[in-house]
Protein backbone atom coordinates (compact mmCIF):
# COMPACT_ATOMS: atom_id res chain seq x y z
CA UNK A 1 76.61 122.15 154.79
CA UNK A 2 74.55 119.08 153.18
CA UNK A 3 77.17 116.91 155.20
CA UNK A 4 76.37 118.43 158.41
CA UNK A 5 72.48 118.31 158.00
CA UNK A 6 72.50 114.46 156.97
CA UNK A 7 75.00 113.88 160.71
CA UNK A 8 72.14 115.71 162.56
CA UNK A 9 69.25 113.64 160.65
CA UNK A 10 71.22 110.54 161.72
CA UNK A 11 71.52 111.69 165.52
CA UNK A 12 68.12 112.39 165.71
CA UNK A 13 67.03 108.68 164.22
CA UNK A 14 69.73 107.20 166.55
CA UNK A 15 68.45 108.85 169.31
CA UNK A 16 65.05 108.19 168.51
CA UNK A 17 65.85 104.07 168.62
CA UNK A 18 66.93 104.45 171.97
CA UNK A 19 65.69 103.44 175.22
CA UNK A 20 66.46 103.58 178.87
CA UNK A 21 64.93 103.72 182.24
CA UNK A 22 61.99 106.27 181.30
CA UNK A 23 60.76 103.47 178.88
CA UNK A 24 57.17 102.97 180.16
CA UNK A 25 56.08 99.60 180.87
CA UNK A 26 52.53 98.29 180.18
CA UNK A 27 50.28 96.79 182.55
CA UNK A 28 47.92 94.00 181.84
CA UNK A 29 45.20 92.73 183.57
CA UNK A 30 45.15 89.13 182.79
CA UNK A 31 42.20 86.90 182.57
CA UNK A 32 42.73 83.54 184.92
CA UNK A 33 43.85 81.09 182.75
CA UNK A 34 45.73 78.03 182.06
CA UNK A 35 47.08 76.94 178.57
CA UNK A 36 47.54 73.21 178.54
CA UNK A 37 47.68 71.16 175.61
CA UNK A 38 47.00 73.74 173.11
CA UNK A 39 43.95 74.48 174.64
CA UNK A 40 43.10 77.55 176.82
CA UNK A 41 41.37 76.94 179.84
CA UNK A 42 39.54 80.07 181.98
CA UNK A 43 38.75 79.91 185.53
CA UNK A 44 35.22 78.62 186.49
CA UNK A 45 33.57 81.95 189.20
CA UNK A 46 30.61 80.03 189.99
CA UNK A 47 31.69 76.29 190.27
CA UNK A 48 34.05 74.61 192.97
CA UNK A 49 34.82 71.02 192.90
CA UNK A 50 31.97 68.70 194.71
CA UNK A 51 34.38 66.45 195.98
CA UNK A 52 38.20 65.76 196.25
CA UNK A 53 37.15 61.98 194.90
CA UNK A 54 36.54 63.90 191.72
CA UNK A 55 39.79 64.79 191.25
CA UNK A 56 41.52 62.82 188.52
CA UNK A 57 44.52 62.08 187.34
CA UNK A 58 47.53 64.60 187.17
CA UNK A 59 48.00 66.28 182.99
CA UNK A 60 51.12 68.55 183.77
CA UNK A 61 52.01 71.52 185.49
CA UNK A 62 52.72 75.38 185.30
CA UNK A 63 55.57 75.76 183.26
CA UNK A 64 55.48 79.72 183.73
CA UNK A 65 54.03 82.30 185.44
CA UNK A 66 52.44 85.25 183.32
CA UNK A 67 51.32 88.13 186.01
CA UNK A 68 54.46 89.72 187.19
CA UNK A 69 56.88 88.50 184.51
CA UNK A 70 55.26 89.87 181.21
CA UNK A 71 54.35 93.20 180.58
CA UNK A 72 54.23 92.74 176.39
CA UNK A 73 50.67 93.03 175.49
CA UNK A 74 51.90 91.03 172.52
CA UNK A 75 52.55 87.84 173.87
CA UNK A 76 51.75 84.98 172.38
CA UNK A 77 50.86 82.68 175.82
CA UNK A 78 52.33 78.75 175.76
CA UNK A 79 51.54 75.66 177.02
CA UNK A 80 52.47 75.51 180.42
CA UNK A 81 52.03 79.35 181.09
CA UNK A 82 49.08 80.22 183.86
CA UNK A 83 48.01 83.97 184.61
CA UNK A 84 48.10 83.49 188.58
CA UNK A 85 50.12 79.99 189.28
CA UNK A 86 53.94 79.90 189.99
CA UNK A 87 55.93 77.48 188.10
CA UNK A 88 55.05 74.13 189.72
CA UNK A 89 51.99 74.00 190.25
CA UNK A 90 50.19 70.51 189.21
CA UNK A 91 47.48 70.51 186.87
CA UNK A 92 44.55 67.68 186.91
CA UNK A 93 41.63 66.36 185.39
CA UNK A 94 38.57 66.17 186.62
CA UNK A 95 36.75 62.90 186.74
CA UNK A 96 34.44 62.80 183.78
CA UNK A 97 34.85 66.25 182.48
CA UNK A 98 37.29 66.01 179.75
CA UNK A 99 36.83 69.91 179.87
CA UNK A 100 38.02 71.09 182.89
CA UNK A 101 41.03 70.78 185.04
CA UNK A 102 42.09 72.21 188.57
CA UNK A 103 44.37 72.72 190.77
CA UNK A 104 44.66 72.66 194.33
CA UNK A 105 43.72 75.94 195.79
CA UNK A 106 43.80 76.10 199.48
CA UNK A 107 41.88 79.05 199.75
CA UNK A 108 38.93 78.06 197.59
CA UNK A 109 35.83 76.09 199.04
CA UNK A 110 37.31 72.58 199.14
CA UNK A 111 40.52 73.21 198.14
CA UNK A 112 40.55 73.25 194.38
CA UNK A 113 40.22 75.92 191.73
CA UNK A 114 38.54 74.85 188.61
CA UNK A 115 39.44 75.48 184.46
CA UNK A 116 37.40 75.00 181.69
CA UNK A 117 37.90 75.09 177.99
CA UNK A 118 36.68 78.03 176.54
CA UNK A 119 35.33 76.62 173.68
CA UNK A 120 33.11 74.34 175.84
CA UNK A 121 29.35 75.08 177.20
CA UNK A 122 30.35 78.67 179.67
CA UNK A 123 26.74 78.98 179.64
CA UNK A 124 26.37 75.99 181.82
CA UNK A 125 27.69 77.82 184.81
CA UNK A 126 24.28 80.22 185.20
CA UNK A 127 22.37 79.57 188.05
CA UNK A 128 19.04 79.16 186.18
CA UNK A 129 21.13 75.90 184.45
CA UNK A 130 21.18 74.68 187.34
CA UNK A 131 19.18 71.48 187.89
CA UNK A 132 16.92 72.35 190.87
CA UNK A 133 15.83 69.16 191.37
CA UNK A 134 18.20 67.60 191.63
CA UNK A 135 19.98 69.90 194.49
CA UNK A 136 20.91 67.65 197.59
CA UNK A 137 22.72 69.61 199.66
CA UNK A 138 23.43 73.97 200.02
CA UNK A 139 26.19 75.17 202.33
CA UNK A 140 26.23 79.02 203.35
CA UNK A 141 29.86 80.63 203.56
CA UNK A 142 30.94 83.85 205.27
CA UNK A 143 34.24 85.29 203.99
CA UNK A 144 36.30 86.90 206.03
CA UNK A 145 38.68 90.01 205.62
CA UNK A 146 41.68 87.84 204.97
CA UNK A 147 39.76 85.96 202.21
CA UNK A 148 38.62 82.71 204.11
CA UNK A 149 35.87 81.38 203.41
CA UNK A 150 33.95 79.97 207.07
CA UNK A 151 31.00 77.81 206.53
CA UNK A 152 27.96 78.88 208.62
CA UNK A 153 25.31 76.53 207.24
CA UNK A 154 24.58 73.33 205.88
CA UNK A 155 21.21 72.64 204.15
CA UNK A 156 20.10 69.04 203.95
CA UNK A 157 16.22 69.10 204.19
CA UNK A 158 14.26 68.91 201.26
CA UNK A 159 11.54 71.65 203.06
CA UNK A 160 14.71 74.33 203.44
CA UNK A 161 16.48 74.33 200.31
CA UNK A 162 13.71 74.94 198.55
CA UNK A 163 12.71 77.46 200.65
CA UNK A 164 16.38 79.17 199.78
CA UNK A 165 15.87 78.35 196.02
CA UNK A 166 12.33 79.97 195.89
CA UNK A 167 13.98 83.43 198.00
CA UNK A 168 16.72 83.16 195.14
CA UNK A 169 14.59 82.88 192.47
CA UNK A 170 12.33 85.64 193.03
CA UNK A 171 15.00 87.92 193.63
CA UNK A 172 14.49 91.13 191.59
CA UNK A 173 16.79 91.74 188.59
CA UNK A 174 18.42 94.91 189.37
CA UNK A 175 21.54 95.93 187.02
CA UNK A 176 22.16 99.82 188.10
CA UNK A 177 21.62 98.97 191.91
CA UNK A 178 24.92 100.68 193.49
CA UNK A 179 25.55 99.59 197.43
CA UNK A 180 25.43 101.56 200.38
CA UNK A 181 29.22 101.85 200.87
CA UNK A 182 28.96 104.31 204.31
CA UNK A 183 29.68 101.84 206.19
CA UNK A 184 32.22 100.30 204.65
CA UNK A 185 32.86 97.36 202.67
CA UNK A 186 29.54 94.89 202.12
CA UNK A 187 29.80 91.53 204.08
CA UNK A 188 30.53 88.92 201.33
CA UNK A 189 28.63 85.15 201.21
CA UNK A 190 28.85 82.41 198.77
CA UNK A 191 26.52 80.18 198.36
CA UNK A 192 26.95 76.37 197.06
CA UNK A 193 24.67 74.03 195.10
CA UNK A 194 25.46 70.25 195.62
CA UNK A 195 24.04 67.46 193.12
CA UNK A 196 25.45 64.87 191.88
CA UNK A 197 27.47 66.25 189.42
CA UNK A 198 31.32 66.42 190.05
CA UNK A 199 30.96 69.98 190.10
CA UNK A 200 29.04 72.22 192.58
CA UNK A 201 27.62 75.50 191.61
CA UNK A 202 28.30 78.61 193.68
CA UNK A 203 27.12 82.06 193.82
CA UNK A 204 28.07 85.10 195.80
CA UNK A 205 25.68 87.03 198.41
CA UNK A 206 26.75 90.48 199.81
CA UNK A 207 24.89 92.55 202.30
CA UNK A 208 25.54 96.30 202.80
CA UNK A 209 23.71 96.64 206.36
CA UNK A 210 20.65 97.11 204.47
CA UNK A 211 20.12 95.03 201.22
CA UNK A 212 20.92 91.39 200.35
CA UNK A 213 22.14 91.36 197.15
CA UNK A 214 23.78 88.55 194.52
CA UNK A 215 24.34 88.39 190.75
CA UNK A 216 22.99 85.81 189.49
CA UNK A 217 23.62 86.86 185.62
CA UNK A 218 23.49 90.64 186.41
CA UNK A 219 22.52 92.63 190.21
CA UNK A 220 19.60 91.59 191.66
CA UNK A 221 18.61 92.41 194.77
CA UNK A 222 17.03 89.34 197.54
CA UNK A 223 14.44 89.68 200.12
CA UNK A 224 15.57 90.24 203.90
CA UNK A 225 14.22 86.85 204.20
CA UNK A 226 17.53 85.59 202.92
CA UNK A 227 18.81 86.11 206.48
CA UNK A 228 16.86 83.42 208.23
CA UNK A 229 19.83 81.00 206.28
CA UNK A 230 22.68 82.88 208.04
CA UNK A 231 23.83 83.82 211.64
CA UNK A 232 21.61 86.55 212.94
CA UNK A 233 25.02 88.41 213.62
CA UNK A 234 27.97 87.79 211.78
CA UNK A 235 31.56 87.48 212.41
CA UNK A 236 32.26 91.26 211.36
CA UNK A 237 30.02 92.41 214.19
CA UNK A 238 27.36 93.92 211.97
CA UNK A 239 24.02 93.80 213.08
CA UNK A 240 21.70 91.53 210.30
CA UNK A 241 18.03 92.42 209.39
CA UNK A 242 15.81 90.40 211.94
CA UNK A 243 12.29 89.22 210.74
């Protein structure tokens, strides 16, 4: 009898050690990152390069792709391993930032997609760092459904940008405001600072057929006047607020 109790308890701890196909996998929503050099670098949202002359020179490349391949919520991530970039991909510096790197990004506004250090200045990216006057030059993009970004206005005069600075700035902090979503999805804008720094900021703008609205920290919501800085009627068809 005490034999056949200690062959069951074994079954059971054998069977217990076992796995097959309804072993459930984990998913992981990964941050955008790069690991390079033992240091972890996370994308930049609200900064695209100025410039493709600011691109420096080339510090590696993707050894491994993360999303997809690794469903461990354990691992330990290497140098060489990038959340979103196949294997490949080159990795550069940019031109007096010893803190950031990119890599070409066809999709993003000029091409690149920027990195930086996590242990370096994040902060810097709000837009009330950035240095209004010194701001030389806004462009306006629409994006499309498929993700393209189409640029529907360039700011050079003085007199209009800080006409569009002083509409951003007295936006009205907002952090519950929910959109109208009858009509669909809001119409999405970014908006980009130039100085002369090698990096431009950039914002997002959304409009729900009523409300202009951005997020500059946290919701806030902009005055209709915002719309005298894009096309009266956009490419989706949808009929802007007039003055």
């Amino acid at each position: 009898m005490v034999r056949f109790n200690i062959s069951i308890l074994l079954l059971l701890l054998l069977s217990g050690c076992q796995t097959g196909p309804t072993e459930s996998h984990t998913t992981i929503d990964w941050v955008d990152f790069i690991k390079l050099e033992n240091t972890e670098y996370n994308v930049v949202y609200n900064g695209v390069i100025a410039d493709e002359k600011y691109i420096s020179e080339k510090v590696g490349k993707v050894n491994f792709k993360v999303a997809d391949n690794i469903s461990n919520p354990g691992y330990k991530i290497k140098n060489g391993d990038a959340a979103f970039h196949e294997k490949g991909t080159e990795i550069y510096r940019v031109k007096d930032k010893q803190y950031l790197i990119a890599v070409k990004e066809p999709h993003e506004i000029n091409e690149y997609r920027i990195y930086f250090a996590r242990d370096k200045m994040e902060d810097e990216w709000y837009f009330k760092n950035i240095p209004m006057e010194k701001v030389k030059r806004v462009e306006i993009y629409h994006t499309t459904l498929s993700g393209e970004n189409k640029k529907i206005k360039e700011l050079t005069s003085l007199e209009e940008i800080n006409q569009l600075l002083h509409i951003l700035q007295k936006s009205e902090n907002k952090p519950d405001f929910q959109p109208n979503m009858r009509n669909g999805d809001p119409e999405h804008y970014e908006i980009v600072f130039y100085t002369d720094d090698p990096i431009a900021h950039k914002y997002s703008m959304q409009f729900d057929g009523t409300t202009f609205y951005w997020y500059p920290w946290e919701a806030a919501v902009l005055s209709n006047d915002i719309s005298n800085f894009i096309n009266k009627n956009n490419k989706m068809g949808r009929r802007l607020p007039l003055d």
